[in-house]
Protein backbone atom coordinates (compact mmCIF):
# COMPACT_ATOMS: atom_id res chain seq x y z
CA UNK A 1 -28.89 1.24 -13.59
CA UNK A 2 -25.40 2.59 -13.19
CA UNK A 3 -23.12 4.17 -16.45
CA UNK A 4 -19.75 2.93 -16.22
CA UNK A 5 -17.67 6.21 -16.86
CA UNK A 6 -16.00 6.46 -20.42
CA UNK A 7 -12.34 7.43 -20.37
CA UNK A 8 -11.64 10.37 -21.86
CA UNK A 9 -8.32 10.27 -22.96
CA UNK A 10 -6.13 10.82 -26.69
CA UNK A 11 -5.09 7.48 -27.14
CA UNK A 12 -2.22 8.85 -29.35
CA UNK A 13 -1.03 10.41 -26.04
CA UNK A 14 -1.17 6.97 -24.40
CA UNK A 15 0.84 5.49 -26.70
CA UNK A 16 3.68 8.01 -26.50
CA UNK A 17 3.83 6.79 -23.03
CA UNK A 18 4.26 3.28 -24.36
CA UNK A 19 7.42 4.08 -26.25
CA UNK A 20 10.23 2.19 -24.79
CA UNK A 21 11.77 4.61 -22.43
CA UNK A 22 14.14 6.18 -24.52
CA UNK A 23 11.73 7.49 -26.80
CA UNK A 24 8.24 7.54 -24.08
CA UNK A 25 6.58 11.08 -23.27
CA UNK A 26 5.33 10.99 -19.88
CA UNK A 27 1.36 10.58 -19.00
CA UNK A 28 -0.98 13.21 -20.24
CA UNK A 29 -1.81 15.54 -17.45
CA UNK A 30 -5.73 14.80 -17.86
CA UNK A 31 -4.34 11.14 -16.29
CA UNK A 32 -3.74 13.47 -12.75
CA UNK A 33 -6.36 15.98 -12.88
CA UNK A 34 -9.55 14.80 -15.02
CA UNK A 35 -12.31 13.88 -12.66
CA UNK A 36 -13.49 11.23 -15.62
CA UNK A 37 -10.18 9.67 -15.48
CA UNK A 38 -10.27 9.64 -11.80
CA UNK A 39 -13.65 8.10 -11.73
CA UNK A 40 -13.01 5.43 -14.71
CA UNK A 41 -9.48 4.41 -12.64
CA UNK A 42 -11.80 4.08 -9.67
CA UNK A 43 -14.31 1.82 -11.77
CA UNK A 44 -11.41 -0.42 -13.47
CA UNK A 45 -8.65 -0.32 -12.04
CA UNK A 46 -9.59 0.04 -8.25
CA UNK A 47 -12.46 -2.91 -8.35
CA UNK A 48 -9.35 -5.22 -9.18
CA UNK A 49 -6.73 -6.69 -6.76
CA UNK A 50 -5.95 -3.66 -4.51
CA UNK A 51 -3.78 -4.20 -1.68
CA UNK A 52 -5.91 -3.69 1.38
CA UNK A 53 -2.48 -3.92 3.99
CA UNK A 54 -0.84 -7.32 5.99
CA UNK A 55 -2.14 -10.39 7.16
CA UNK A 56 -1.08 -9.34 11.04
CA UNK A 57 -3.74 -7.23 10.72
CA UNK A 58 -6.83 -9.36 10.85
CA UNK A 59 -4.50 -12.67 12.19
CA UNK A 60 -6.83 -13.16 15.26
CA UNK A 61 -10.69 -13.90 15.24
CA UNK A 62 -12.36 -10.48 15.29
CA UNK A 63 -9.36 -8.40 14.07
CA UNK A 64 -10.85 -6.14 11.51
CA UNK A 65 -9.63 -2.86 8.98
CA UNK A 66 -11.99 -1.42 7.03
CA UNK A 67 -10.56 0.01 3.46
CA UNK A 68 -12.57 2.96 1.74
CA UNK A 69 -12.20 1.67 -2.12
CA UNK A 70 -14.34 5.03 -4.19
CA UNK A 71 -17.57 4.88 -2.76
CA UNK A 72 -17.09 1.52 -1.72
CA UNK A 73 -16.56 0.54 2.16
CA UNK A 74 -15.26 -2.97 2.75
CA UNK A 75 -14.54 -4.78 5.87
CA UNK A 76 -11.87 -7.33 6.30
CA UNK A 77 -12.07 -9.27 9.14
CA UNK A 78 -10.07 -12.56 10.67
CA UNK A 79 -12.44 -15.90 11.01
CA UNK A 80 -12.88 -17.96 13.72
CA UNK A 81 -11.11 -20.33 11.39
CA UNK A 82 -8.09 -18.85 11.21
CA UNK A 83 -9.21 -17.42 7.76
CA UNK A 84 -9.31 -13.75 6.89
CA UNK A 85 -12.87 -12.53 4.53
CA UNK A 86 -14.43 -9.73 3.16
CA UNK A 87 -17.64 -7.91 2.92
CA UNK A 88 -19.36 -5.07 2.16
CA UNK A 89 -19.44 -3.08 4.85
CA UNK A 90 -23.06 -2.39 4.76
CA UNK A 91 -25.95 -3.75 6.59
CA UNK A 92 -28.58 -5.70 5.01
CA UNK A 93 -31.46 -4.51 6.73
CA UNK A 94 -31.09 -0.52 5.77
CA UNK A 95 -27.35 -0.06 4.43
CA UNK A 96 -25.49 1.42 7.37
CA UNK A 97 -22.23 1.49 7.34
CA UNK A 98 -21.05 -1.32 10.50
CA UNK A 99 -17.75 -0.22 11.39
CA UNK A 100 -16.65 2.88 11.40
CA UNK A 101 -13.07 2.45 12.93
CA UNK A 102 -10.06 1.82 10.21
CA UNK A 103 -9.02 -0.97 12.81
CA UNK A 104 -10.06 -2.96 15.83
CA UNK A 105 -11.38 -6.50 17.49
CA UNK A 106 -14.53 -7.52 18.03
CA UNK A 107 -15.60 -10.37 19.96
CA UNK A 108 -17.53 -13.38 17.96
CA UNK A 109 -19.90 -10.20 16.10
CA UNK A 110 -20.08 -7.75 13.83
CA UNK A 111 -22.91 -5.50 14.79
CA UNK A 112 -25.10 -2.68 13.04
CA UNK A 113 -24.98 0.49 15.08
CA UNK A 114 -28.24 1.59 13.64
CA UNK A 115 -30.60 -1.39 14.19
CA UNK A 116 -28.86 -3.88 15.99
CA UNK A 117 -28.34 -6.24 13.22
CA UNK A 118 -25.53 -8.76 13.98
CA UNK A 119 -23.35 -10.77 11.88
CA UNK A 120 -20.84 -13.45 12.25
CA UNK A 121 -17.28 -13.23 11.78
CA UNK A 122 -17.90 -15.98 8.63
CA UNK A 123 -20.81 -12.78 7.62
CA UNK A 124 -23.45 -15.06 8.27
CA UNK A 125 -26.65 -13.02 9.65
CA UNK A 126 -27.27 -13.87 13.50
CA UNK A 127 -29.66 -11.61 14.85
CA UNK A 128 -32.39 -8.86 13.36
CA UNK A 129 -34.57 -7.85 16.03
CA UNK A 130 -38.30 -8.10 15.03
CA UNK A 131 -38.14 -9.76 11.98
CA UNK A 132 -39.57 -13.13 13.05
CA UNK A 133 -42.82 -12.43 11.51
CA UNK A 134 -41.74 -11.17 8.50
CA UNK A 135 -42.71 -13.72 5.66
CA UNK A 136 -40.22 -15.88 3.98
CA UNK A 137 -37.17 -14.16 5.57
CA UNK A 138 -34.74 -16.60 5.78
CA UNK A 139 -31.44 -15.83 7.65
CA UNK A 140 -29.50 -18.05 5.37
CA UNK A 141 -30.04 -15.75 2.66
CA UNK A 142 -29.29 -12.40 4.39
CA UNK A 143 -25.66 -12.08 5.48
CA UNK A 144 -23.07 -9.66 4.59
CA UNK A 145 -22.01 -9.19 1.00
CA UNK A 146 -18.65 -11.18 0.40
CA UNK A 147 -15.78 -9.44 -1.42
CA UNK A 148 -13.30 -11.62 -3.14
CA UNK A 149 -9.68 -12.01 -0.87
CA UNK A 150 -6.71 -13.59 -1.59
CA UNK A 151 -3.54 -13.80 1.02
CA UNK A 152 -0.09 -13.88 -1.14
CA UNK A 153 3.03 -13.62 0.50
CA UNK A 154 1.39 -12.34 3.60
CA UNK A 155 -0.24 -9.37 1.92
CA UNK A 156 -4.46 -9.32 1.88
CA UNK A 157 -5.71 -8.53 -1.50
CA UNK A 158 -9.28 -7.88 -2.42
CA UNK A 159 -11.39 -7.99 -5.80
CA UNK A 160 -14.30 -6.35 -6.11
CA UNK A 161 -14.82 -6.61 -9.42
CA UNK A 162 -15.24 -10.48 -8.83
CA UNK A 163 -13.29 -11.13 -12.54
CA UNK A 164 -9.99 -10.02 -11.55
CA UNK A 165 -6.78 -12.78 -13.29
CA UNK A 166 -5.79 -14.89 -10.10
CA UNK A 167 -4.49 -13.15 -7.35
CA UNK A 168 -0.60 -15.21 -7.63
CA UNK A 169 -0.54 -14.25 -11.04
CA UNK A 170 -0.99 -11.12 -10.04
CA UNK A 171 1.91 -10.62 -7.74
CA UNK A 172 3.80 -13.03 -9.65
CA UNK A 173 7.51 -13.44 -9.43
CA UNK A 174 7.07 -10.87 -6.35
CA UNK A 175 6.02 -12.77 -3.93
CA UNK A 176 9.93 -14.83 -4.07
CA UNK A 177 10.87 -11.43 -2.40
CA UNK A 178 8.05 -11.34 0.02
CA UNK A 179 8.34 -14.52 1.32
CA UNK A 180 12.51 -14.41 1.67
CA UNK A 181 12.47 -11.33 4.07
CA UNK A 182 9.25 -13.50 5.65
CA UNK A 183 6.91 -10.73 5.04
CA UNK A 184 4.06 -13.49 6.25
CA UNK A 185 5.61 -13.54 9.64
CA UNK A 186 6.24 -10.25 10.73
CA UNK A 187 4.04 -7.97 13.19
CA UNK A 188 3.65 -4.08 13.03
CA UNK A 189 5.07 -2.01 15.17
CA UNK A 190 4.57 1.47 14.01
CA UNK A 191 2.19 2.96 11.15
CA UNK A 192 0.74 6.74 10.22
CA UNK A 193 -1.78 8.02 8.23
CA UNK A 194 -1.38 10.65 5.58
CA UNK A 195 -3.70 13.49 3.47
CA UNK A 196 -1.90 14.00 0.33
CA UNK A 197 -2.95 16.82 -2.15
CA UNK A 198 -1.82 14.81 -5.52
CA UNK A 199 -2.90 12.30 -7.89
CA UNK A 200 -2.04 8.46 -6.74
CA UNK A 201 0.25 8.36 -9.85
CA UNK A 202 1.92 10.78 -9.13
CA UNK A 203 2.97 9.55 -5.61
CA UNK A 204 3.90 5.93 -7.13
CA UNK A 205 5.45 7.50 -9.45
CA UNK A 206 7.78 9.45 -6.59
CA UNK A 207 8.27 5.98 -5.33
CA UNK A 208 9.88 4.76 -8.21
CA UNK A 209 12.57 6.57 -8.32
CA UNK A 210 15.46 7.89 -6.54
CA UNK A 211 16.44 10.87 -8.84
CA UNK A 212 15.40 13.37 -6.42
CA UNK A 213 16.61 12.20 -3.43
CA UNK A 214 20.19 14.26 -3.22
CA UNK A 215 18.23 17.30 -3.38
CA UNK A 216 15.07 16.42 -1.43
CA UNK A 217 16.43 13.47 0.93
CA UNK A 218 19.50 14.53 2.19
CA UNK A 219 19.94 12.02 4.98
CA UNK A 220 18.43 9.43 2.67
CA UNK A 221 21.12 9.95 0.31
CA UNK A 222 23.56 9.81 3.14
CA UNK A 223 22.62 6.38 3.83
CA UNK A 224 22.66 4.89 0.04
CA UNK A 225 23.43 6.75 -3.30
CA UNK A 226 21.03 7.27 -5.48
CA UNK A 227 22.17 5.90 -8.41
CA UNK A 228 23.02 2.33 -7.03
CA UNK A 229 21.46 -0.73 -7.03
CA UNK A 230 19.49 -2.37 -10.03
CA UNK A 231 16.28 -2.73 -11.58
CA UNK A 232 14.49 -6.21 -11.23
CA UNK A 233 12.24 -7.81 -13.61
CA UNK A 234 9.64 -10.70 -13.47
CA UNK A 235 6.04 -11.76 -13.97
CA UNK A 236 3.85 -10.25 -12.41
CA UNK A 237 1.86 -6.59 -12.27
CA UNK A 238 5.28 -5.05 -10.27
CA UNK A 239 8.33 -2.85 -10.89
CA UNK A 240 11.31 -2.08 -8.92
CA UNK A 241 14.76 -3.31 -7.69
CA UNK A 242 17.36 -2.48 -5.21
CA UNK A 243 19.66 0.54 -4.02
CA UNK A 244 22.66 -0.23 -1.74
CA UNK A 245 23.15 0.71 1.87
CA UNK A 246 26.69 3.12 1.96
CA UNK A 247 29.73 2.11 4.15
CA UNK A 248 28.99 2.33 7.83
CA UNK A 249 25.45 2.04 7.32
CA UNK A 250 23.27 -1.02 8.69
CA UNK A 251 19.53 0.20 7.94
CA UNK A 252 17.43 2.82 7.28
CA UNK A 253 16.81 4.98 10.10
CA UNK A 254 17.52 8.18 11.94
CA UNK A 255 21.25 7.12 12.54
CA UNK A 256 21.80 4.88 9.71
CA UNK A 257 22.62 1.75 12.80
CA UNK A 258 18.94 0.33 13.95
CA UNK A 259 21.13 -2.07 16.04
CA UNK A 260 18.55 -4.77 15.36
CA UNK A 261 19.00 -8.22 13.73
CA UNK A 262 18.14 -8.85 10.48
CA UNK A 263 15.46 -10.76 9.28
CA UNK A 264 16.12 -14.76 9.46
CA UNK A 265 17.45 -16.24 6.14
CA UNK A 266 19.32 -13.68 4.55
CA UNK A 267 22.64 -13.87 3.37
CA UNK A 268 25.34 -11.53 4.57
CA UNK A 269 25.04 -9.73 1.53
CA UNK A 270 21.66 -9.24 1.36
CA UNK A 271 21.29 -7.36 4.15
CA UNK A 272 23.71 -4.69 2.21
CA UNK A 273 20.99 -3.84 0.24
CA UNK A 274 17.23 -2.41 1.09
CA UNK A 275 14.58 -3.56 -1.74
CA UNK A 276 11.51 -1.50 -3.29
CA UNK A 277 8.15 -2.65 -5.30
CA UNK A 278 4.78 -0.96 -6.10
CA UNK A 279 2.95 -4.13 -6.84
CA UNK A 280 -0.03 -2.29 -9.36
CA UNK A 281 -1.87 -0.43 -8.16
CA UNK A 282 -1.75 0.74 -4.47
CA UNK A 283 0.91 -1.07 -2.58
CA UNK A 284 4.67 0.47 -2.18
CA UNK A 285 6.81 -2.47 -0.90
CA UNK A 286 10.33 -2.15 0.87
CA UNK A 287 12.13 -4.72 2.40
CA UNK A 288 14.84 -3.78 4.42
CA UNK A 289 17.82 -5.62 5.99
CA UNK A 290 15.77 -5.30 9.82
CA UNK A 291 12.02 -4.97 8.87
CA UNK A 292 9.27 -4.12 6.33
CA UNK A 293 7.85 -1.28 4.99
CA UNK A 294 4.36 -0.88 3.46
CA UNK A 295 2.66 2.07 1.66
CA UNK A 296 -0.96 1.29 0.51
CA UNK A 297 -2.20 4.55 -1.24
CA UNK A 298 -5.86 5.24 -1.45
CA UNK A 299 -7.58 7.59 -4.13
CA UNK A 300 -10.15 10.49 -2.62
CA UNK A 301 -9.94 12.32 -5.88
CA UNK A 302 -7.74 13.29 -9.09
CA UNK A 303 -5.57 15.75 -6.68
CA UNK A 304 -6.00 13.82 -2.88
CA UNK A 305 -4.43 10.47 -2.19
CA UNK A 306 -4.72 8.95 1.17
CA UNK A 307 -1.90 6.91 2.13
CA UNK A 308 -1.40 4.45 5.18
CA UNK A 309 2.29 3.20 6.01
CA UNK A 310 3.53 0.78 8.24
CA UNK A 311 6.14 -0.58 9.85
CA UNK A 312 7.21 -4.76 10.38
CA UNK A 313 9.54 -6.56 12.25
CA UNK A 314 10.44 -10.11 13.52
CA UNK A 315 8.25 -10.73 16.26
CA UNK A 316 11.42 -11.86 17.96
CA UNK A 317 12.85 -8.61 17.78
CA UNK A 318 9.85 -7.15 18.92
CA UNK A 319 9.76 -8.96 21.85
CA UNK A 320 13.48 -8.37 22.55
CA UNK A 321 13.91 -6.04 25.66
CA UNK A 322 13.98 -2.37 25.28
CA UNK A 323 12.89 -2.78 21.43
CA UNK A 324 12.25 0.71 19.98
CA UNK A 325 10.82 0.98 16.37
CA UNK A 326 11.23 4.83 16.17
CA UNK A 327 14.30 5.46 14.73
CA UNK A 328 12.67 3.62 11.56
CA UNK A 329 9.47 5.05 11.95
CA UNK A 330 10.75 9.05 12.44
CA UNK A 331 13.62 8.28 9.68
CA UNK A 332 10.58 7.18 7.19
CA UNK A 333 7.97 9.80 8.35
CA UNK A 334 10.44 12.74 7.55
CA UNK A 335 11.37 11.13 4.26
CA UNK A 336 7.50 10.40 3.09
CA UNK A 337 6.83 14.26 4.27
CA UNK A 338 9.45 15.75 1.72
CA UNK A 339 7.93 12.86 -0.76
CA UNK A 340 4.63 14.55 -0.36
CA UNK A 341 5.88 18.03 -0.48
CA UNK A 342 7.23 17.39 -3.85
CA UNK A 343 4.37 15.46 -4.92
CA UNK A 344 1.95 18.27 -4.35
CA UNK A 345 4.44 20.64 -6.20
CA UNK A 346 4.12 18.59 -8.91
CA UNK A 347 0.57 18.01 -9.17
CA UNK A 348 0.28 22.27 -8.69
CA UNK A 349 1.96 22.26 -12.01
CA UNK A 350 0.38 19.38 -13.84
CA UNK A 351 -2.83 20.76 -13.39
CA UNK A 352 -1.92 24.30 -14.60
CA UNK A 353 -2.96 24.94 -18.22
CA UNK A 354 -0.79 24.88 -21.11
CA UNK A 355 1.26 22.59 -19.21
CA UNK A 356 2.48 19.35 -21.66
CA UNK A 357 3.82 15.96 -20.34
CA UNK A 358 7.73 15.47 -20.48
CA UNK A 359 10.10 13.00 -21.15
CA UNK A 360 11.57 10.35 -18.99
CA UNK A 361 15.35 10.28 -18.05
CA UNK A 362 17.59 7.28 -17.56
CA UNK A 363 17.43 7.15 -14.46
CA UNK A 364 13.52 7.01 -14.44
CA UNK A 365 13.10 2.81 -15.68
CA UNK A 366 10.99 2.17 -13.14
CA UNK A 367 8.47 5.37 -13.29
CA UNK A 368 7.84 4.21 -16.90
CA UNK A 369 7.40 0.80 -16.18
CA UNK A 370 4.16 1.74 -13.85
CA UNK A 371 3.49 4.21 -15.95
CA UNK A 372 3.25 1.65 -18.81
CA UNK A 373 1.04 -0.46 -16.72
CA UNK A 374 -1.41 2.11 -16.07
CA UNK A 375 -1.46 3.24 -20.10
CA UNK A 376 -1.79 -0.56 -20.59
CA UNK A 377 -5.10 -0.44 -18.95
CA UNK A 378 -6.28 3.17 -20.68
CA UNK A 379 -5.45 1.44 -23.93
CA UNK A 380 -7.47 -1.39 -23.63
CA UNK A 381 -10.71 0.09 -22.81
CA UNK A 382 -9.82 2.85 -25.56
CA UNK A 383 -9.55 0.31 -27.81
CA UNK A 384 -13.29 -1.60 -26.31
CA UNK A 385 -14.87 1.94 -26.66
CA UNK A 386 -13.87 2.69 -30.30
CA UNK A 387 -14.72 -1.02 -30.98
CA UNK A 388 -18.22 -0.73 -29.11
């Protein structure tokens, strides 16, 4: 029988977080560096919706990623339907992990390196050598496990908790963006993978705010000032808003001019602006005048985050001749490396002792709103525990 983990957390030092902004105290430092906390977050806030990446990737029959979730390994993988589903990525017969790549195709199967058990793209079981004499085994009953999915505004979200609130209440008034910059019909054209040593917090927490960037994104700042823009606000489990290209500039990217065409549907003035989300709790959203940029961030432990990001564009721009993604994809990888420079600095300090939380400035509306999801969360099951 498995113990959930207990959180271990003051929740008198939650609620200072809760304070509207003016008067919050940041998150306790246990929330970056306390293995229980890590492993509770993993337990109750991971085995809800997480973002597992786009719907481009697993848009063909056989297209598969696989997304490491704790100790959990699940397998997304595009129907011969049309349909995108989940499973556990673990054979039935002895628990082998059956796909080991992040990403790939397979034919019409999904087959069991270890004993050749095979599996439909629907997961229904289709071959297990030398079990024909085996008494009441009936295939029916032995495909892969199936892990709640939900497609909204063309990102793949998965449940494994099973009880998670509907998936479009979840991403809420979000998905209006998503689907104006057409985030369903886009195809990647770029993506890296990055080791992080901090906490997942702390690097949506980075995210959420521009404060920083004069003195750690130079040539960020030089394409839109820090302090413009505004927030945005609606239902959903999101935060964010917009900042505002400068004069002169058309996108972000090396030299500020992509020389691409925006994104069908938006206005003139719209493509003045570049927008950024971290729909709760793993996905970084921004939606630029040219293409779309995803962060999905992935917890290894209280002080390692792995995070994927991405790149989308129009498939008519992709297509169009000479088409070169790089100048977004170099611009963003030298901006997310001085984001996770900082971000290690700052969970160096977090975790050394005597340190205490701070405060939040102005400028710093959108940290506290995740942050205030998050203590949302420790404050309910503080509440269940005392009440248990």
């Amino acid at each position: 029988m498995t113990t959930r983990p207990t959180l271990t957390l003051d929740p008198r030092e939650i609620a200072l977080t809760q304070q509207p902004l003016k008067r919050a105290t940041q998150l306790p430092p246990a929330a970056f560096t306390d293995r229980s906390v890590f492993e509770w977050e993993l337990e109750n806030i991971f085995r809800g919706w997480v973002c597992a990446g786009h719907v481009s990737a697993v848009d063909e029959p056989g297209k598969f990623v696989v997304r490491e979730v704790g100790p959990d390994s699940v397998v997304v993988v595009g129907g011969e339907d049309g349909r995108p589903r989940a499973f556990l990525n673990a054979c039935r017969h002895r628990g082998a992990r059956i796909v080991e790549e992040r990403e790939g195709k397979v034919r019409r199967r999904l087959r069991c390196p270890y004993h050749a058990w095979s599996y439909g793209l629907d997961g229904e079981l289709k071959a297990a050598p030398h079990m024909d004499g085996i008494e009441d085994f009936d295939f029916s009953c032995w495909g892969l496990i199936p892990v709640r999915l939900a497609v909204v505004g063309g990102l793949v979200l998965i449940d494994l908790s099973t009880e998670a609130p509907d998936a479009a209440e979840h991403v809420g008034d979000l998905v209006e963006h998503l689907e104006h910059y057409r985030v369903p019909e886009l195809k990647r054209a770029g993506d890296r993978l990055y080791t992080v040593e901090a906490n997942w917090k702390a690097i949506a927490e980075n995210y959420n705010e521009c404060l920083h960037c004069p003195g750690v994104h130079p040539e960020l700042n030089a394409l839109s000032d820090y302090r413009s823009g505004e927030d945005m606000i609606g239902a959903g489990a999101w935060c964010g808003g917009s900042m505002t290209l400068n004069e002169g500039a058309e996108t972000m990217a090396m030299n500020g001019a992509g020389g691409r065409p925006p994104i069908k549907g938006l206005a003139p003035e719209e493509t003045r602006n570049v927008l950024y989300f971290a729909l709760f709790p793993n996905a970084l959203v921004s939606l630029h005048p040219d293409y779309f940029m995803l962060h999905t961030l992935w917890p290894r432990s209280p002080g390692v985050t792995e995070v994927t990001c991405e790149w989308f564009f129009e498939p008519e721009t992709i297509a169009m001749e000479g088409f070169d993604p790089s100048d977004a994809v170099e611009f963003w990888d030298m901006v997310n490396r001085q984001d996770w420079h900082v971000c290690e600095l700052a969970q160096k300090g977090i975790q050394t002792r005597g340190y205490v939380p701070g405060r939040y400035s102005t400028e710093e509306a959108d940290v506290h709103a995740f942050d205030q999801m998050v203590a949302e969360r420790y404050m309910e099951a503080l509440r269940d525990q005392v009440a248990a």
